[in-house]
N, C-alpha and C. Protein backbone atom coordinates (compact mmCIF):
# COMPACT_ATOMS: atom_id res chain seq x y z
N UNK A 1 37.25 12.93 -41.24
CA UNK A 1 36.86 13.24 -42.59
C UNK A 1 35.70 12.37 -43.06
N UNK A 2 35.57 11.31 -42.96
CA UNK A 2 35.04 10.20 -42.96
C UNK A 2 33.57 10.79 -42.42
N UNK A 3 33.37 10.89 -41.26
CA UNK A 3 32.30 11.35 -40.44
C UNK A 3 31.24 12.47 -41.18
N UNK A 4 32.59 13.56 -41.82
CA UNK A 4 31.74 14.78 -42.51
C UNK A 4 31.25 14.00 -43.84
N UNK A 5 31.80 13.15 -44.36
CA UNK A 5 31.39 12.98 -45.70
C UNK A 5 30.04 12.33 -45.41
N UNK A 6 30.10 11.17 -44.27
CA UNK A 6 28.89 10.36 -44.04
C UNK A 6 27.15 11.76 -43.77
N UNK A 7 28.08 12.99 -42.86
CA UNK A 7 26.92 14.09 -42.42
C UNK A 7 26.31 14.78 -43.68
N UNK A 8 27.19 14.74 -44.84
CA UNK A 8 26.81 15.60 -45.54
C UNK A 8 25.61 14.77 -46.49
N UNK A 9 25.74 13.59 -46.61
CA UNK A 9 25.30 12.59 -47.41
C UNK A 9 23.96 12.61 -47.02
N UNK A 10 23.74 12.24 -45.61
CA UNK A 10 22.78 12.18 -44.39
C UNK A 10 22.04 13.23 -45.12
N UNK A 11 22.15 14.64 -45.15
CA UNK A 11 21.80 16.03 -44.98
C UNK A 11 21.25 16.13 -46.66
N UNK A 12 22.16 15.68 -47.17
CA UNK A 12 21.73 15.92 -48.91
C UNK A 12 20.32 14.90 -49.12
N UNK A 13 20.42 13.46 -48.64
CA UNK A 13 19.19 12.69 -49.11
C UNK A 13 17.80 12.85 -48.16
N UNK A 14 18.12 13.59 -47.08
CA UNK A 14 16.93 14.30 -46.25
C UNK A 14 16.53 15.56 -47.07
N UNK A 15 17.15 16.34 -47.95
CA UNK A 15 16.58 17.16 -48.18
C UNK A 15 15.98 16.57 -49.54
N UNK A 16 16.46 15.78 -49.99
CA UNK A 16 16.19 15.20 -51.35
C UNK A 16 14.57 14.57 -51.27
N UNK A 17 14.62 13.74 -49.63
CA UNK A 17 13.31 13.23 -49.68
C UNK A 17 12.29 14.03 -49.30
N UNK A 18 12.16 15.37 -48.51
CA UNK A 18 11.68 16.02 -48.46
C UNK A 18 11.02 16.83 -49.29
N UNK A 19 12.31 17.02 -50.55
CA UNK A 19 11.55 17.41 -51.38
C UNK A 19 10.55 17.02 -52.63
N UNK A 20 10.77 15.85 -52.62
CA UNK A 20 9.98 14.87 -53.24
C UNK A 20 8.60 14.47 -52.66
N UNK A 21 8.69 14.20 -51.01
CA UNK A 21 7.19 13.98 -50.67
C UNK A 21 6.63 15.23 -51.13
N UNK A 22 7.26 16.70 -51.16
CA UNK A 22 6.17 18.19 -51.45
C UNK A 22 5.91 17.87 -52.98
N UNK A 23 6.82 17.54 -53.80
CA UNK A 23 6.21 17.48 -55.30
C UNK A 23 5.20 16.48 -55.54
N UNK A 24 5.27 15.19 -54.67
CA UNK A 24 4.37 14.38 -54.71
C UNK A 24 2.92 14.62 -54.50
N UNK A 25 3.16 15.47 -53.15
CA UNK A 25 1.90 16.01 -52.56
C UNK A 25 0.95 17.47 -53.67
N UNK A 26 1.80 17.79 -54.32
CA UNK A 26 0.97 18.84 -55.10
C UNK A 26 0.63 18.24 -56.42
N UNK A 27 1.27 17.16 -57.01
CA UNK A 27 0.78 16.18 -58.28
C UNK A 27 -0.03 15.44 -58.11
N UNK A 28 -0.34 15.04 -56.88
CA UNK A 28 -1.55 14.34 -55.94
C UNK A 28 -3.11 14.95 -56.38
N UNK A 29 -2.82 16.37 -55.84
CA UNK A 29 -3.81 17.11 -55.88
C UNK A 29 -4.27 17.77 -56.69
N UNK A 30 -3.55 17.88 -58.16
CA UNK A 30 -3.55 18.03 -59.63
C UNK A 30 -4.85 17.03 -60.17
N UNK A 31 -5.98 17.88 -60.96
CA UNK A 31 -6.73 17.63 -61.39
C UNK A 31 -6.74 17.12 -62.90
N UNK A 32 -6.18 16.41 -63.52
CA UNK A 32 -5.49 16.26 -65.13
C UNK A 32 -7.09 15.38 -65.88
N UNK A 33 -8.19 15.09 -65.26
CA UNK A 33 -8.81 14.10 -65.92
C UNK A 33 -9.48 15.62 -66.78
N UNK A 34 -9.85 15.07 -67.90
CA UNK A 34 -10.80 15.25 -68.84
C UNK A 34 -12.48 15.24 -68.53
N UNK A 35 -13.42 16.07 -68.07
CA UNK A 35 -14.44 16.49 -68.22
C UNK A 35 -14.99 16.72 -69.32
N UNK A 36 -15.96 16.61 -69.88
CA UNK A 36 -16.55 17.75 -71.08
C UNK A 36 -17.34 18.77 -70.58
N UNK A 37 -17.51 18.89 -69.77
CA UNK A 37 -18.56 19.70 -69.22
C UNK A 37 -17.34 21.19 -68.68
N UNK A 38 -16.11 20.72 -68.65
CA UNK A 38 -15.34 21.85 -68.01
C UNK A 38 -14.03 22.39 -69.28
N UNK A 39 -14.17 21.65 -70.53
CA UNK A 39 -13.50 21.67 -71.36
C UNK A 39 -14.12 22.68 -72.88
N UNK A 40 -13.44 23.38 -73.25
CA UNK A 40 -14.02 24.03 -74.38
C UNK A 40 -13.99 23.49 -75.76
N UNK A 41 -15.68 23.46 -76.34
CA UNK A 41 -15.25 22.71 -77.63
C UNK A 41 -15.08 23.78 -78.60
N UNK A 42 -13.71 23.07 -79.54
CA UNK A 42 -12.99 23.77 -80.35
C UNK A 42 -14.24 23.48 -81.97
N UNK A 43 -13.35 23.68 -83.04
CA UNK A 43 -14.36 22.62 -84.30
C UNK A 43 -14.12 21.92 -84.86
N UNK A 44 -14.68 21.24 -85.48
CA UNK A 44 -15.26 20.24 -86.07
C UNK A 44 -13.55 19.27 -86.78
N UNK A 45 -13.27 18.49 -86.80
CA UNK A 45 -11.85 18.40 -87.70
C UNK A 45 -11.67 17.27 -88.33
N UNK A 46 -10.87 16.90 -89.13
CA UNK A 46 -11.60 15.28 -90.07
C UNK A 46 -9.68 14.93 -89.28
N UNK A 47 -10.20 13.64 -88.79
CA UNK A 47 -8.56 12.92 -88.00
C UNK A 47 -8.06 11.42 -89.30
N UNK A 48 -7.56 11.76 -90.08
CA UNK A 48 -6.72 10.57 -90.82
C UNK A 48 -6.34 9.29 -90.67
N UNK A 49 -6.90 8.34 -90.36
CA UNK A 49 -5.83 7.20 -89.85
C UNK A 49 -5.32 6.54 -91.06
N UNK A 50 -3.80 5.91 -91.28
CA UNK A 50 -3.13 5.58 -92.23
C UNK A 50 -2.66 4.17 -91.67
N UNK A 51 -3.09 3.24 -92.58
CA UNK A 51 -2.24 1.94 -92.32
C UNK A 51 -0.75 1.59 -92.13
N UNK A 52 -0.39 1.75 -91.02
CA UNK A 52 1.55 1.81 -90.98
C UNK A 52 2.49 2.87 -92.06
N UNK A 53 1.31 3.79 -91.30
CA UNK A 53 2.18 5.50 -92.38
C UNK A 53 1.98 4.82 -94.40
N UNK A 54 1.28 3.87 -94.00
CA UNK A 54 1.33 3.56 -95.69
C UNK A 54 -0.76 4.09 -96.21
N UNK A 55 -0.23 4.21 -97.68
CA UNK A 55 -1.69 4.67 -97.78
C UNK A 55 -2.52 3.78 -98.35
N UNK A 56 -2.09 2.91 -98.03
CA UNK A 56 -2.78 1.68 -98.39
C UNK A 56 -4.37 1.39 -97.71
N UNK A 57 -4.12 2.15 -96.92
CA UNK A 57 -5.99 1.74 -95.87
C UNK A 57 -6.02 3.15 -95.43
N UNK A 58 -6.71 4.09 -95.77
CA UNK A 58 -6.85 5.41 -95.31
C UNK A 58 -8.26 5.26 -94.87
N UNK A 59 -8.25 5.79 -93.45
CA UNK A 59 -9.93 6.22 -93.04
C UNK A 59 -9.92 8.21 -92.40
N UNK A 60 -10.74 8.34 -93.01
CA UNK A 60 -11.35 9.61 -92.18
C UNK A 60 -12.32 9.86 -91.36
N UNK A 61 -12.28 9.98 -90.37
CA UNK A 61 -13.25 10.11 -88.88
C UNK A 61 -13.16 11.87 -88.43
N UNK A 62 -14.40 12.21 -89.11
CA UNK A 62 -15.04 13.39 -88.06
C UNK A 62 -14.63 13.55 -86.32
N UNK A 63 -13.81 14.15 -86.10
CA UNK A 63 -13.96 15.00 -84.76
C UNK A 63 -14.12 16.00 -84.27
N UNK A 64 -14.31 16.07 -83.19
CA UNK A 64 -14.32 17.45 -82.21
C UNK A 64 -13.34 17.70 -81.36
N UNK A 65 -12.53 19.03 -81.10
CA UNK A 65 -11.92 19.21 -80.55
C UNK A 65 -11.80 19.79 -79.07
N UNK A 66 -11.29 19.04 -78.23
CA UNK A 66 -12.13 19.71 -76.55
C UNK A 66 -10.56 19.85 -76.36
N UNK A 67 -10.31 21.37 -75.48
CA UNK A 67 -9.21 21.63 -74.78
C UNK A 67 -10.09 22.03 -73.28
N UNK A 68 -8.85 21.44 -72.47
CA UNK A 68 -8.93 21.31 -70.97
C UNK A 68 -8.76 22.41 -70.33
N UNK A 69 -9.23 22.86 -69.36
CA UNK A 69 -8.43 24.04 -68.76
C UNK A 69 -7.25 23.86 -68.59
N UNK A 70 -6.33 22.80 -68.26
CA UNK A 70 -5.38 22.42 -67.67
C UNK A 70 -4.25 22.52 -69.50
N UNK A 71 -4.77 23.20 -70.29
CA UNK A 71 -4.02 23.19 -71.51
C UNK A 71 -3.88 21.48 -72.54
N UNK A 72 -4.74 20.62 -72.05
CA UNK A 72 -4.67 19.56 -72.86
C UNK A 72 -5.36 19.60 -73.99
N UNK A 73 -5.30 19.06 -74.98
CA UNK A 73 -6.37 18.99 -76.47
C UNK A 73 -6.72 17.27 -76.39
N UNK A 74 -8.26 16.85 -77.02
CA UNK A 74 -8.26 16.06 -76.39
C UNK A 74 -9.31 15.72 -78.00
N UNK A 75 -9.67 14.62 -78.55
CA UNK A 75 -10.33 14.47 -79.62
C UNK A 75 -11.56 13.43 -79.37
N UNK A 76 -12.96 13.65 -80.10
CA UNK A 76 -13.50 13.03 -79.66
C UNK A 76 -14.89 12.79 -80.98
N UNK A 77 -15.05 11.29 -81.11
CA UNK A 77 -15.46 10.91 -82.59
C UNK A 77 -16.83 11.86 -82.87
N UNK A 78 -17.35 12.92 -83.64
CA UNK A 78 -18.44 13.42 -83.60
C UNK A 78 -19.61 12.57 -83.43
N UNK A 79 -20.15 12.81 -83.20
CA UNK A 79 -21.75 12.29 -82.59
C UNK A 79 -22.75 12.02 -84.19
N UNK A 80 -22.62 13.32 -84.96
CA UNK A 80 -23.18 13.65 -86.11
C UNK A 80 -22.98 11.66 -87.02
N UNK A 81 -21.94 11.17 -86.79
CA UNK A 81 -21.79 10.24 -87.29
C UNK A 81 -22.47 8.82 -86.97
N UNK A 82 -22.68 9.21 -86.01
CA UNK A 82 -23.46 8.05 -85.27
C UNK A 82 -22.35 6.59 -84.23
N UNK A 83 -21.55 7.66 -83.88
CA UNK A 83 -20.48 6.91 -83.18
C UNK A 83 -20.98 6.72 -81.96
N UNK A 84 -20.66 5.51 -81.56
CA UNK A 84 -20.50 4.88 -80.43
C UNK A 84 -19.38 5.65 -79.52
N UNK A 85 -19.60 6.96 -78.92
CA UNK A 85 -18.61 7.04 -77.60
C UNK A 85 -19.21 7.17 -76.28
């Protein structure tokens, strides 16, 4: 009994690692970085920042909105402003 429990164990974490090097190997080869050149710009959008959710220091910063092929949204300080990105 002993023996089958040890075979089955054997059999379950071989398939376990197997299947992990294949998920590894296709997240490997997953392209996730951010381009602009391959990303579509959305418009124009004003982004809020709030001092610790308090409104004590409110700034508004002009952005642009770039989505990825890969379905990401991605924000980026407009230019029009004279930002440093």
């Amino acid at each position: 009994m002993a023996i089958l429990v040890v075979v089955l164990v054997m059999l379950f974490l071989s398939t376990a690692v197997s299947t992990a090097s294949k998920v590894n190997a296709k997240v490997r080869k997953t392209d996730v970085a951010l381009t602009y050149k391959n990303a579509d710009k959305g418009s124009e959008k004003t982004l809020t920042i709030k001092d610790n959710n308090t409104a004590t220091k409110i700034i508004n910063v002009q952005v642009d909105e770039y989505t990825s092929k890969n379905g990401y949204t991605y924000y980026r300080e407009s230019k029009e402003q004279g930002a440093g990105t």
